[in-house]
Protein backbone atom coordinates (compact mmCIF):
# COMPACT_ATOMS: atom_id res chain seq x y z
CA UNK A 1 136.68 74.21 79.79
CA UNK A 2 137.48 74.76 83.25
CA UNK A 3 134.97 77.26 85.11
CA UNK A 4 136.15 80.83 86.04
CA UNK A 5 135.11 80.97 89.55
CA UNK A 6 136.10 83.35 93.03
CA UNK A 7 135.29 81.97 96.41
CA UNK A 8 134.81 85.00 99.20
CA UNK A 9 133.42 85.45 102.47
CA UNK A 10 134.48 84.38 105.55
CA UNK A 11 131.78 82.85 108.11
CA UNK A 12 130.05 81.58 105.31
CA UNK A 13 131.64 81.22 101.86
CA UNK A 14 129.63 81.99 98.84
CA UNK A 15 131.13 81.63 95.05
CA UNK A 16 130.85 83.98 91.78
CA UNK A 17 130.97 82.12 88.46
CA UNK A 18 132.26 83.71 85.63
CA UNK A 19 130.33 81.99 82.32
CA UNK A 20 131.44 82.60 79.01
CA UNK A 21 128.64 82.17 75.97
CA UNK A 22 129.63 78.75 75.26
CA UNK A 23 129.32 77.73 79.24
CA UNK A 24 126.17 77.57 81.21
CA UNK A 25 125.97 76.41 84.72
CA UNK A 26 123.35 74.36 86.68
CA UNK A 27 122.60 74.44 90.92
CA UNK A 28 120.37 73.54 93.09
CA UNK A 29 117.02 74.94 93.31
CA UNK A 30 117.49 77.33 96.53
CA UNK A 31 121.53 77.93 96.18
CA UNK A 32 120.78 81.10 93.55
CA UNK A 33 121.99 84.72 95.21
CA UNK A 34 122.62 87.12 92.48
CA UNK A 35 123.60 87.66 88.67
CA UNK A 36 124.06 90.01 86.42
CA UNK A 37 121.15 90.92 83.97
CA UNK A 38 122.21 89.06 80.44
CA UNK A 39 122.70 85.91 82.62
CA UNK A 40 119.38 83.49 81.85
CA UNK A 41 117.64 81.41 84.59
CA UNK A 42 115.47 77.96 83.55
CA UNK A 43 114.38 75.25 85.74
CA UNK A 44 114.36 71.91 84.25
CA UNK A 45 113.31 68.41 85.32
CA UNK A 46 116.42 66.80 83.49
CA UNK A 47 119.70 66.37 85.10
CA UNK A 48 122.79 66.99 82.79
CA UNK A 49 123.72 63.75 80.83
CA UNK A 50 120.66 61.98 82.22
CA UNK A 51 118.49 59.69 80.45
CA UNK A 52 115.64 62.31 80.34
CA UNK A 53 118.07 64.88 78.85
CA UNK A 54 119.12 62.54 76.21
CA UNK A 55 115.46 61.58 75.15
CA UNK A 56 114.20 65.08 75.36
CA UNK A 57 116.64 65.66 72.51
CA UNK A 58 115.46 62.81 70.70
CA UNK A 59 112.07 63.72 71.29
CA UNK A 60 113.09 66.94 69.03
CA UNK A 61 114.11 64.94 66.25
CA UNK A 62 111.05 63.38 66.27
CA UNK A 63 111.71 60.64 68.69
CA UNK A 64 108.83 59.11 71.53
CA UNK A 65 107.92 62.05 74.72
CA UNK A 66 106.15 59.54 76.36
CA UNK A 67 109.80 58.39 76.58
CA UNK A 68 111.40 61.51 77.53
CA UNK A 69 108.04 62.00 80.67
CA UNK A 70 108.78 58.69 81.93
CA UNK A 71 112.44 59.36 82.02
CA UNK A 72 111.94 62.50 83.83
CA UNK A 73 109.60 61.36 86.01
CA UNK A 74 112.39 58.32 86.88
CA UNK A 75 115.14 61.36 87.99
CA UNK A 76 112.73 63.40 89.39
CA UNK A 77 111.72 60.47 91.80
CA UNK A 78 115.28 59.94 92.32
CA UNK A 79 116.00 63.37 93.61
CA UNK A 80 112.62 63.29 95.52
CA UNK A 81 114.73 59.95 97.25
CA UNK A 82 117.74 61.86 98.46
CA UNK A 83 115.66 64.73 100.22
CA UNK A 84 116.70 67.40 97.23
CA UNK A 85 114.96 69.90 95.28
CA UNK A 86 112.95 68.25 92.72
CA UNK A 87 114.44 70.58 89.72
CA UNK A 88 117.66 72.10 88.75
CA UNK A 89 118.07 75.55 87.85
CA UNK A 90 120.42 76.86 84.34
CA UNK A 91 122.34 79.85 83.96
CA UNK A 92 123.54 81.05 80.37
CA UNK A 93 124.62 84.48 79.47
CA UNK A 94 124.01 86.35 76.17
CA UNK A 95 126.14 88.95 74.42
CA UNK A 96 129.64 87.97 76.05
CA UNK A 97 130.07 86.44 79.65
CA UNK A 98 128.24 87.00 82.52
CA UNK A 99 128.48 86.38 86.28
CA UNK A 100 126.14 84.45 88.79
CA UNK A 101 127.06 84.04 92.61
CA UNK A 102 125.27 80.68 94.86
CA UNK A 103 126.14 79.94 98.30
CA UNK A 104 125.50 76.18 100.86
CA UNK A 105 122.10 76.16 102.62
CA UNK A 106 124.22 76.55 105.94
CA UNK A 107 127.96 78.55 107.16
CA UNK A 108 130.50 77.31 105.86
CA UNK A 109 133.31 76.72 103.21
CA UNK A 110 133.09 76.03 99.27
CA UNK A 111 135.37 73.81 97.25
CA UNK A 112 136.07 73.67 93.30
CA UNK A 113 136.57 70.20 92.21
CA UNK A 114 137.81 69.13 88.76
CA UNK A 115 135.89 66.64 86.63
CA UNK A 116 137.85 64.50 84.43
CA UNK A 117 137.07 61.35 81.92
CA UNK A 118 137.62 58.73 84.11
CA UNK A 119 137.96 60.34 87.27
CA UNK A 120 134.45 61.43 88.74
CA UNK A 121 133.99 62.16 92.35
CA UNK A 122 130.67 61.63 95.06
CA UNK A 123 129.31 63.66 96.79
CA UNK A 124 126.67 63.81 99.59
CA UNK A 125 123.54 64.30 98.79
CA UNK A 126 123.13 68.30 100.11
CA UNK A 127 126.84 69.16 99.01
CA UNK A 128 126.18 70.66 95.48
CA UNK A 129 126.25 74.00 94.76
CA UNK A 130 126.76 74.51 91.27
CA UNK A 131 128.45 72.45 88.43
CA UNK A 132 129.27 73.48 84.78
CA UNK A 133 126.91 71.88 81.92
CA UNK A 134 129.18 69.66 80.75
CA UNK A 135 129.52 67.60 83.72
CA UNK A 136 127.05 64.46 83.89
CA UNK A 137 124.84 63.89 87.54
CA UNK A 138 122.71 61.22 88.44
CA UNK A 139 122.31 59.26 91.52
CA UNK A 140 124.38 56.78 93.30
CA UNK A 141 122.97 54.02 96.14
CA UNK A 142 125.56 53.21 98.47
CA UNK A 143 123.51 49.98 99.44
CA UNK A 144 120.45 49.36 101.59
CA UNK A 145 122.28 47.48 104.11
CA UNK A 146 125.74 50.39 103.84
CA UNK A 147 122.89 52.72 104.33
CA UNK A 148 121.20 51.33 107.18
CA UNK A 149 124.16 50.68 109.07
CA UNK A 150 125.55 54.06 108.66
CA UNK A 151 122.23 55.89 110.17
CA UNK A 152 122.59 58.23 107.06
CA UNK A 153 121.14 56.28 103.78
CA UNK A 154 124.06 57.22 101.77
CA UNK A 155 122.39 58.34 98.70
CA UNK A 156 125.83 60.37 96.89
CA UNK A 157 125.31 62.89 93.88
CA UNK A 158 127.57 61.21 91.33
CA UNK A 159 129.36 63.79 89.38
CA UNK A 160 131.43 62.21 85.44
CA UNK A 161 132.42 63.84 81.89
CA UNK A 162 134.66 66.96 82.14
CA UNK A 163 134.01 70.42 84.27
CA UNK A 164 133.91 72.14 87.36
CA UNK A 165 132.07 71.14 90.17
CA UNK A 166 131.36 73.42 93.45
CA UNK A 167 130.67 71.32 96.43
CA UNK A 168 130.10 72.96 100.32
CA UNK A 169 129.90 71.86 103.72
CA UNK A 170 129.67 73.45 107.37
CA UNK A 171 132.07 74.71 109.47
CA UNK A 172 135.48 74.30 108.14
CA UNK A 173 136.56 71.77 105.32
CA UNK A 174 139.15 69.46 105.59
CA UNK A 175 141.37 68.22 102.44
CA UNK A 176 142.59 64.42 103.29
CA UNK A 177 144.00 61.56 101.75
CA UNK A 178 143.50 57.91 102.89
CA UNK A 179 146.62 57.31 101.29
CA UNK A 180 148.58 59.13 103.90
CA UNK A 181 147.16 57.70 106.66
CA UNK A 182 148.17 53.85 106.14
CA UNK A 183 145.05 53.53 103.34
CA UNK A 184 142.13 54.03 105.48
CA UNK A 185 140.51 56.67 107.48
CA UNK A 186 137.17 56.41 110.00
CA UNK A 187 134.97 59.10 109.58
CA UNK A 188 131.73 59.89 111.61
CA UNK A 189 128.95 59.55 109.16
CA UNK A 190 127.93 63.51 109.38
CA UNK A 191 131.18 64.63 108.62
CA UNK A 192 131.41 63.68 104.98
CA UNK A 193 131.45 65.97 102.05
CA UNK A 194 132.73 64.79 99.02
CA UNK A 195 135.36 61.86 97.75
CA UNK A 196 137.02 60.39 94.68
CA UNK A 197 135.52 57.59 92.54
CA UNK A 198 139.39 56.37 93.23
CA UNK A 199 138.36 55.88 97.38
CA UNK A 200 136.36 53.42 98.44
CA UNK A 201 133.13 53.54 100.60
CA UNK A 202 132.44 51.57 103.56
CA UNK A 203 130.93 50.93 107.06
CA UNK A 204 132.63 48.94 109.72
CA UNK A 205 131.75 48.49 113.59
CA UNK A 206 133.87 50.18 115.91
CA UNK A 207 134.99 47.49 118.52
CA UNK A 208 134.19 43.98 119.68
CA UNK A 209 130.43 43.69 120.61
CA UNK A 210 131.24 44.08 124.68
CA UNK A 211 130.60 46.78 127.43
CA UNK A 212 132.48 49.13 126.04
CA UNK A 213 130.78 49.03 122.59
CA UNK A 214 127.08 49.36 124.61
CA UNK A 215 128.76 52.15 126.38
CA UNK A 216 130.05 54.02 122.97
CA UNK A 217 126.62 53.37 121.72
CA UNK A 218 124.60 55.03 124.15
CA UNK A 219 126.45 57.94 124.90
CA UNK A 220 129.39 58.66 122.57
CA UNK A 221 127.13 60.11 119.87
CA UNK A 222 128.74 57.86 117.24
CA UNK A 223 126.60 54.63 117.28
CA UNK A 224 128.71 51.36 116.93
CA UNK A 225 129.22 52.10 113.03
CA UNK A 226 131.55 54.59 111.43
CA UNK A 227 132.33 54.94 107.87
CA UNK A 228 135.64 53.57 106.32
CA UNK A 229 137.27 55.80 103.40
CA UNK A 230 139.96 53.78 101.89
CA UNK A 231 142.30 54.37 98.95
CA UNK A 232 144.32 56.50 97.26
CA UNK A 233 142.48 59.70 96.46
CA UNK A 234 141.40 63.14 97.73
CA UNK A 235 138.78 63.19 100.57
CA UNK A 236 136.50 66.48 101.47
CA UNK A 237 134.96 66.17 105.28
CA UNK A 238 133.37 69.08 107.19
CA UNK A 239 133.80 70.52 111.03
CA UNK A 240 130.26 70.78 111.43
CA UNK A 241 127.81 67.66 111.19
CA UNK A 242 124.68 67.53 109.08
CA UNK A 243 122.01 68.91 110.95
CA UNK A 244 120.74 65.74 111.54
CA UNK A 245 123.57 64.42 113.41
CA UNK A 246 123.61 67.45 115.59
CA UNK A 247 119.98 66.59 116.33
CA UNK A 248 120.63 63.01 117.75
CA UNK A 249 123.87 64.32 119.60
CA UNK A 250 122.08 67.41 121.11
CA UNK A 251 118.68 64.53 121.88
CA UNK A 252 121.80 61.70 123.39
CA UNK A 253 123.70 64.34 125.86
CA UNK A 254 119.79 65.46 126.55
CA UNK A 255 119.19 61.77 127.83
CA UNK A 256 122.67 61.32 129.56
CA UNK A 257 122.08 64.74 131.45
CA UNK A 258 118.64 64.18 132.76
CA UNK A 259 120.12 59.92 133.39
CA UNK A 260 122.78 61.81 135.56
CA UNK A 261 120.57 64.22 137.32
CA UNK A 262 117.98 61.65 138.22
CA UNK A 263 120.50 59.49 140.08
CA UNK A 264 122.05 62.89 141.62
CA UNK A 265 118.68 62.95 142.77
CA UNK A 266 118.61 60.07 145.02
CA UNK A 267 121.78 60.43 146.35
């Protein structure tokens, strides 16, 4: 069942869910705003369609909880990995539908992506907002050496099974297709949001190791990596960069400015 939801605002979007008694909805610890009063909240360990939900069940029919711990524990240390909150909150109404309204951790825009058998999507690791219960989320490792070479780790939130998922980003988001762009777009590292399981992830150096490169490396902002989205598929980037990435930029033109001023200096 597809999730009833209304994006508003304007400088920064938030979203209202609408959950009917056979829905419930889970977020990220910290995305909550408001809801009305015969909407429950729990906070669970588990992650929907995990291994520790699935052995918590068959803990109840009798089955090992030393299992069902140890697979928490697993998840948990997972999520501790990709910088997130450790546990998820649940929302289900009670006596008919109910509403609940989250919002990003910075300004910006929401997006509602459908979740389909077969065709799951990733998403960075601060991009979720909320997702309906039905949809399964674990974690996915880009690679230790895609991750190194991309300055950002790539640790995605992998999002399968059927539902709604609500994904947000800074600034302004931007709807693109590889596809239409000969099969391959380059995308600085802090502008991704969200992607198909259809596009393909990569990192690639920029140019031929020469001046120029040392030059683009030092003070374009960008490093001498970018990441490579290929495929045919929909593609979710953001204006703004992850805070992060606005650190190092704001730290490089810091460095080029006082580099320029101390040879202004001598002159």
């Amino acid at each position: 069942m597809t999730l009833t939801s209304k994006i508003t605002g304007g400088f920064s979007e938030h979203i209202t869910c609408q959950i009917e008694p056979e829905q419930s909805v889970f977020a990220e610890a910290g995305k909550f705003r408001w809801k009305t009063t015969n909407v429950s909240m729990e906070t669970r360990l588990s992650t929907p369609g995990g291994k520790a939900d699935q052995a918590a069940q068959q803990a109840k029919q009798g089955g090992s909880f030393l299992k069902a711990a140890l697979a928490t524990a697993t998840e948990v240390g997972k999520r501790a990995l990709t910088g997130q909150s450790l546990a998820l909150q649940w929302f289900t109404p009670t006596g008919g539908s109910g509403l609940v309204s989250f919002a990003g951790d910075q300004p910006g825009q929401v997006r509602a992506i459908e979740i389909s058998e077969g065709v799951g999507w990733r998403a960075e690791s601060r991009a979720l907002i909320c997702a309906e219960g039905s949809v399964t989320y674990d974690i996915d490792w880009a690679g230790f050496n895609l991750g190194r070479r991309s300055k950002e780790g790539f640790l995605f939130e992998h999002f399968t099974g059927n539902g709604t998922v609500l994904v947000g980003g800074g600034g302004s988001l931007i709807d693109l297709n590889p596809a239409d762009f000969g099969g391959k777009i380059q995308v600085h590292a802090g502008a991704v949001v969200a992607f198909a399981d259809s596009v393909s992830f990569n990192v690639e150096r920029i140019g031929a190791l020469n001046a120029q490169l040392i030059m683009t490396a030092a003070f374009g902002g960008t490093g001498i990596n970018q990441i490579t989205l290929s495929g045919d598929g929909p593609v979710i980037l953001q204006s703004t960069l992850h805070r992060e990435f606005e650190n190092e930029e704001r730290n490089d033109h810091r460095a080029e400015s006082s580099g320029i001023d101390g040879i202004l200096g001598r002159i």
